[in-house]
Structures are given as C-alpha cells and as structure tokens.
C-alpha atoms as a PDB file:
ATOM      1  CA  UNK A   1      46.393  -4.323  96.804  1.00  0.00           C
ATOM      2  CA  UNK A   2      45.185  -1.618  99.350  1.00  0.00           C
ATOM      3  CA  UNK A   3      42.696   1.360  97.592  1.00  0.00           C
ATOM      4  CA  UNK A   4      44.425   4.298  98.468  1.00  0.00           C
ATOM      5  CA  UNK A   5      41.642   7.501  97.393  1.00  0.00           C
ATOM      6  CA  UNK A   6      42.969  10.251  95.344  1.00  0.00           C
ATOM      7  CA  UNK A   7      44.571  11.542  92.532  1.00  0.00           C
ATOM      8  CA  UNK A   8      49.031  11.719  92.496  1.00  0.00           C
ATOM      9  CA  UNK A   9      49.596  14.536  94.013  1.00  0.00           C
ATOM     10  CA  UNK A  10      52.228  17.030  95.914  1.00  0.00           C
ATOM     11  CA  UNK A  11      50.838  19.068  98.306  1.00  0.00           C
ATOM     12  CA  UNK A  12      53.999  19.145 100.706  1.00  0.00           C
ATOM     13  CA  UNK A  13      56.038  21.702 101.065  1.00  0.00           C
ATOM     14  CA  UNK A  14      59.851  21.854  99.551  1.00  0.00           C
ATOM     15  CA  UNK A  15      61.363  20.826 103.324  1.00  0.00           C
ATOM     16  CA  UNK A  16      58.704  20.421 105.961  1.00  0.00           C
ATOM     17  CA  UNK A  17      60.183  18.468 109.179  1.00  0.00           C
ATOM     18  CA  UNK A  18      60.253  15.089 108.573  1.00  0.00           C
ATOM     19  CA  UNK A  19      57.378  13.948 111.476  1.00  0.00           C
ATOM     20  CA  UNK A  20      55.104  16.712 109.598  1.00  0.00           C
ATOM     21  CA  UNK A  21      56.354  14.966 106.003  1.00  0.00           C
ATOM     22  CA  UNK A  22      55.043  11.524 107.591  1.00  0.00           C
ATOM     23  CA  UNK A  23      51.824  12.771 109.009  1.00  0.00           C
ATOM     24  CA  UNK A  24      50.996  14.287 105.744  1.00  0.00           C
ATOM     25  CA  UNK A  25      51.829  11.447 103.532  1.00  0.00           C
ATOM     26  CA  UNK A  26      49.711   8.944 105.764  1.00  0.00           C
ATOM     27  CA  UNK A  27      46.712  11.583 105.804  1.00  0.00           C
ATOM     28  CA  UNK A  28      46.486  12.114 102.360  1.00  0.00           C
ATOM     29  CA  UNK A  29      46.654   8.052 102.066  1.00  0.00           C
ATOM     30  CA  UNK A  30      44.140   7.657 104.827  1.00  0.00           C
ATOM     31  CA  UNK A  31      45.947   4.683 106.193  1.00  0.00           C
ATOM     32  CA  UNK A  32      46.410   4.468 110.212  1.00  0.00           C
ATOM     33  CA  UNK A  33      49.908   4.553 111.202  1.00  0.00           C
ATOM     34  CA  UNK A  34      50.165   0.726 111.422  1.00  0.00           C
ATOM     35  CA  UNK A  35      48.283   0.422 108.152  1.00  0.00           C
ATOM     36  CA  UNK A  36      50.815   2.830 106.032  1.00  0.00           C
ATOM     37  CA  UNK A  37      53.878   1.086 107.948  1.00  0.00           C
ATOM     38  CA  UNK A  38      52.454  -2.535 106.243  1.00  0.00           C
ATOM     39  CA  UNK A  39      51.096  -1.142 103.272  1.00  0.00           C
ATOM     40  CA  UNK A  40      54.269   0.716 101.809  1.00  0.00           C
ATOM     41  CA  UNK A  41      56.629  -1.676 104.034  1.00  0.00           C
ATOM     42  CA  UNK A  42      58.259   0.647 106.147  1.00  0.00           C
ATOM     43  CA  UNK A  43      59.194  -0.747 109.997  1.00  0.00           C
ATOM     44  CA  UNK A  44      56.185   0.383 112.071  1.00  0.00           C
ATOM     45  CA  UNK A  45      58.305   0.894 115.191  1.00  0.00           C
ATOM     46  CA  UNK A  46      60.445   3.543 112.869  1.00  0.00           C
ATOM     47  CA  UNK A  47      57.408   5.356 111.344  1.00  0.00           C
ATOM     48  CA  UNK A  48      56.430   5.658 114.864  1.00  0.00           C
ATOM     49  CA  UNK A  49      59.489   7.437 115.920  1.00  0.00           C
ATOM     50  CA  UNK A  50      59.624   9.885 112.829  1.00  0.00           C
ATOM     51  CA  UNK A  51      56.533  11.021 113.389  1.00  0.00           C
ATOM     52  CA  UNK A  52      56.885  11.798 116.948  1.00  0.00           C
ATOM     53  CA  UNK A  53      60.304  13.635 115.978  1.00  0.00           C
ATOM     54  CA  UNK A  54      62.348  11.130 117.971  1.00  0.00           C
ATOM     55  CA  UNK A  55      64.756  10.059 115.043  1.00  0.00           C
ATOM     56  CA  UNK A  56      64.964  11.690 111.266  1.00  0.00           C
ATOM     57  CA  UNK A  57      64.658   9.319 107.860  1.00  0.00           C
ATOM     58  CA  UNK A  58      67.629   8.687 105.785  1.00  0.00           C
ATOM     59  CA  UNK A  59      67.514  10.184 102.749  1.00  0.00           C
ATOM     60  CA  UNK A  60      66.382   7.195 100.862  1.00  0.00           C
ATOM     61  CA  UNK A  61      63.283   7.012 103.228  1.00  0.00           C
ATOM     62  CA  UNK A  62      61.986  11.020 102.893  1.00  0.00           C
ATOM     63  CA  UNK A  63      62.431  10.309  98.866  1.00  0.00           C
ATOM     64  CA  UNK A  64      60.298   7.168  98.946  1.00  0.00           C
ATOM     65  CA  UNK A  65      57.817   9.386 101.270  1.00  0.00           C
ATOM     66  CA  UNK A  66      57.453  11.833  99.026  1.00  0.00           C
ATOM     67  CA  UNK A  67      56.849   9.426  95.765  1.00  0.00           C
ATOM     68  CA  UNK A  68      54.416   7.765  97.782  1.00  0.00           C
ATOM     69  CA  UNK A  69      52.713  11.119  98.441  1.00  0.00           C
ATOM     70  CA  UNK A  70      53.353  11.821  94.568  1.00  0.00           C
ATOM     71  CA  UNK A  71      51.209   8.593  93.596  1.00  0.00           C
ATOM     72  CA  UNK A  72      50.809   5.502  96.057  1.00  0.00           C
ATOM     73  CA  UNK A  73      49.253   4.091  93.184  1.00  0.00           C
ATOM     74  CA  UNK A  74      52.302   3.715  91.359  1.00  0.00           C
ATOM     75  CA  UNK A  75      54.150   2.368  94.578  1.00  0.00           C
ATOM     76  CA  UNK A  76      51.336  -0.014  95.052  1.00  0.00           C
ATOM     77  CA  UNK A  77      52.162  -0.975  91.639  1.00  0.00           C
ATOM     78  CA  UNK A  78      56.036  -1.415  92.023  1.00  0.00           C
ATOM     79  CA  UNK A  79      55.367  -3.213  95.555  1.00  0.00           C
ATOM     80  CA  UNK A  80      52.916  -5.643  94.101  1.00  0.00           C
ATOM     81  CA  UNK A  81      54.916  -6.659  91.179  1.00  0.00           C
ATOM     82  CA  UNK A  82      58.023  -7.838  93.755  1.00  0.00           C
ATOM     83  CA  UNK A  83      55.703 -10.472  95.302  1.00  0.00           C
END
C-alpha cells in the first residue's frame, strides 16, 4: 500500500474545473501524475487529458476524486481489500 501524508481532508472548492480538481487531489497526495493514475487506478492516458482540460470526468470519476481528496487512506483501504 502506497503512504499517502496527511490527514482526510477537503480543501477544494464546491465546483472548481475539473483539470484544477485533478491537480489538487494529486498535490495534496504528493503522487506524480503517473503515480496517482496507478495508485488509485485511474487510466493514466485519461488523467492526463483532464488535467490538461482536453476532456471532462464523468460524474462517477469527479466523486471518486473528491473521496480520494476526502481520505486516500480509506481508498487505499477499499482498493487493497479487492486484491
């Protein structure tokens, strides 16, 4: 399981745009871009176009960005016990 620092948290804003919402979420996780993408399980390639504003998330993906902003810990958790 990957350390992530930090206590849960939610420092986002109610509706920032969703390549800011990405960029936060992997900053307060520390991870690179490629390290978030394998750590969480998101498609790299798709993280990489969200964040440069090329494509939006479905709705299912912003709500899993902001629980993993909430507490990766617990999402580390849930991830871990699928394996």
């Amino acid at each position: 399981m990957t350390d992530i620092p930090g206590e849960p948290r939610s420092f986002l804003s109610s509706n920032p745009p969703s390549s800011t919402l990405v960029r936060q979420v992997r900053w307060h996780t520390g991870l690179s871009q490629q390290a978030f993408a394998l750590t969480f399980r998101i498609d790299p390639e798709r993280l990489g176009w969200i964040e440069r504003g090329e494509v939006e998330p479905d709705p299912a993906l912003e709500a899993y960005l902001r629980v993993i902003d909430r507490d990766p810990h617990l999402v580390l958790a849930a991830l871990s016990r699928g394996r």
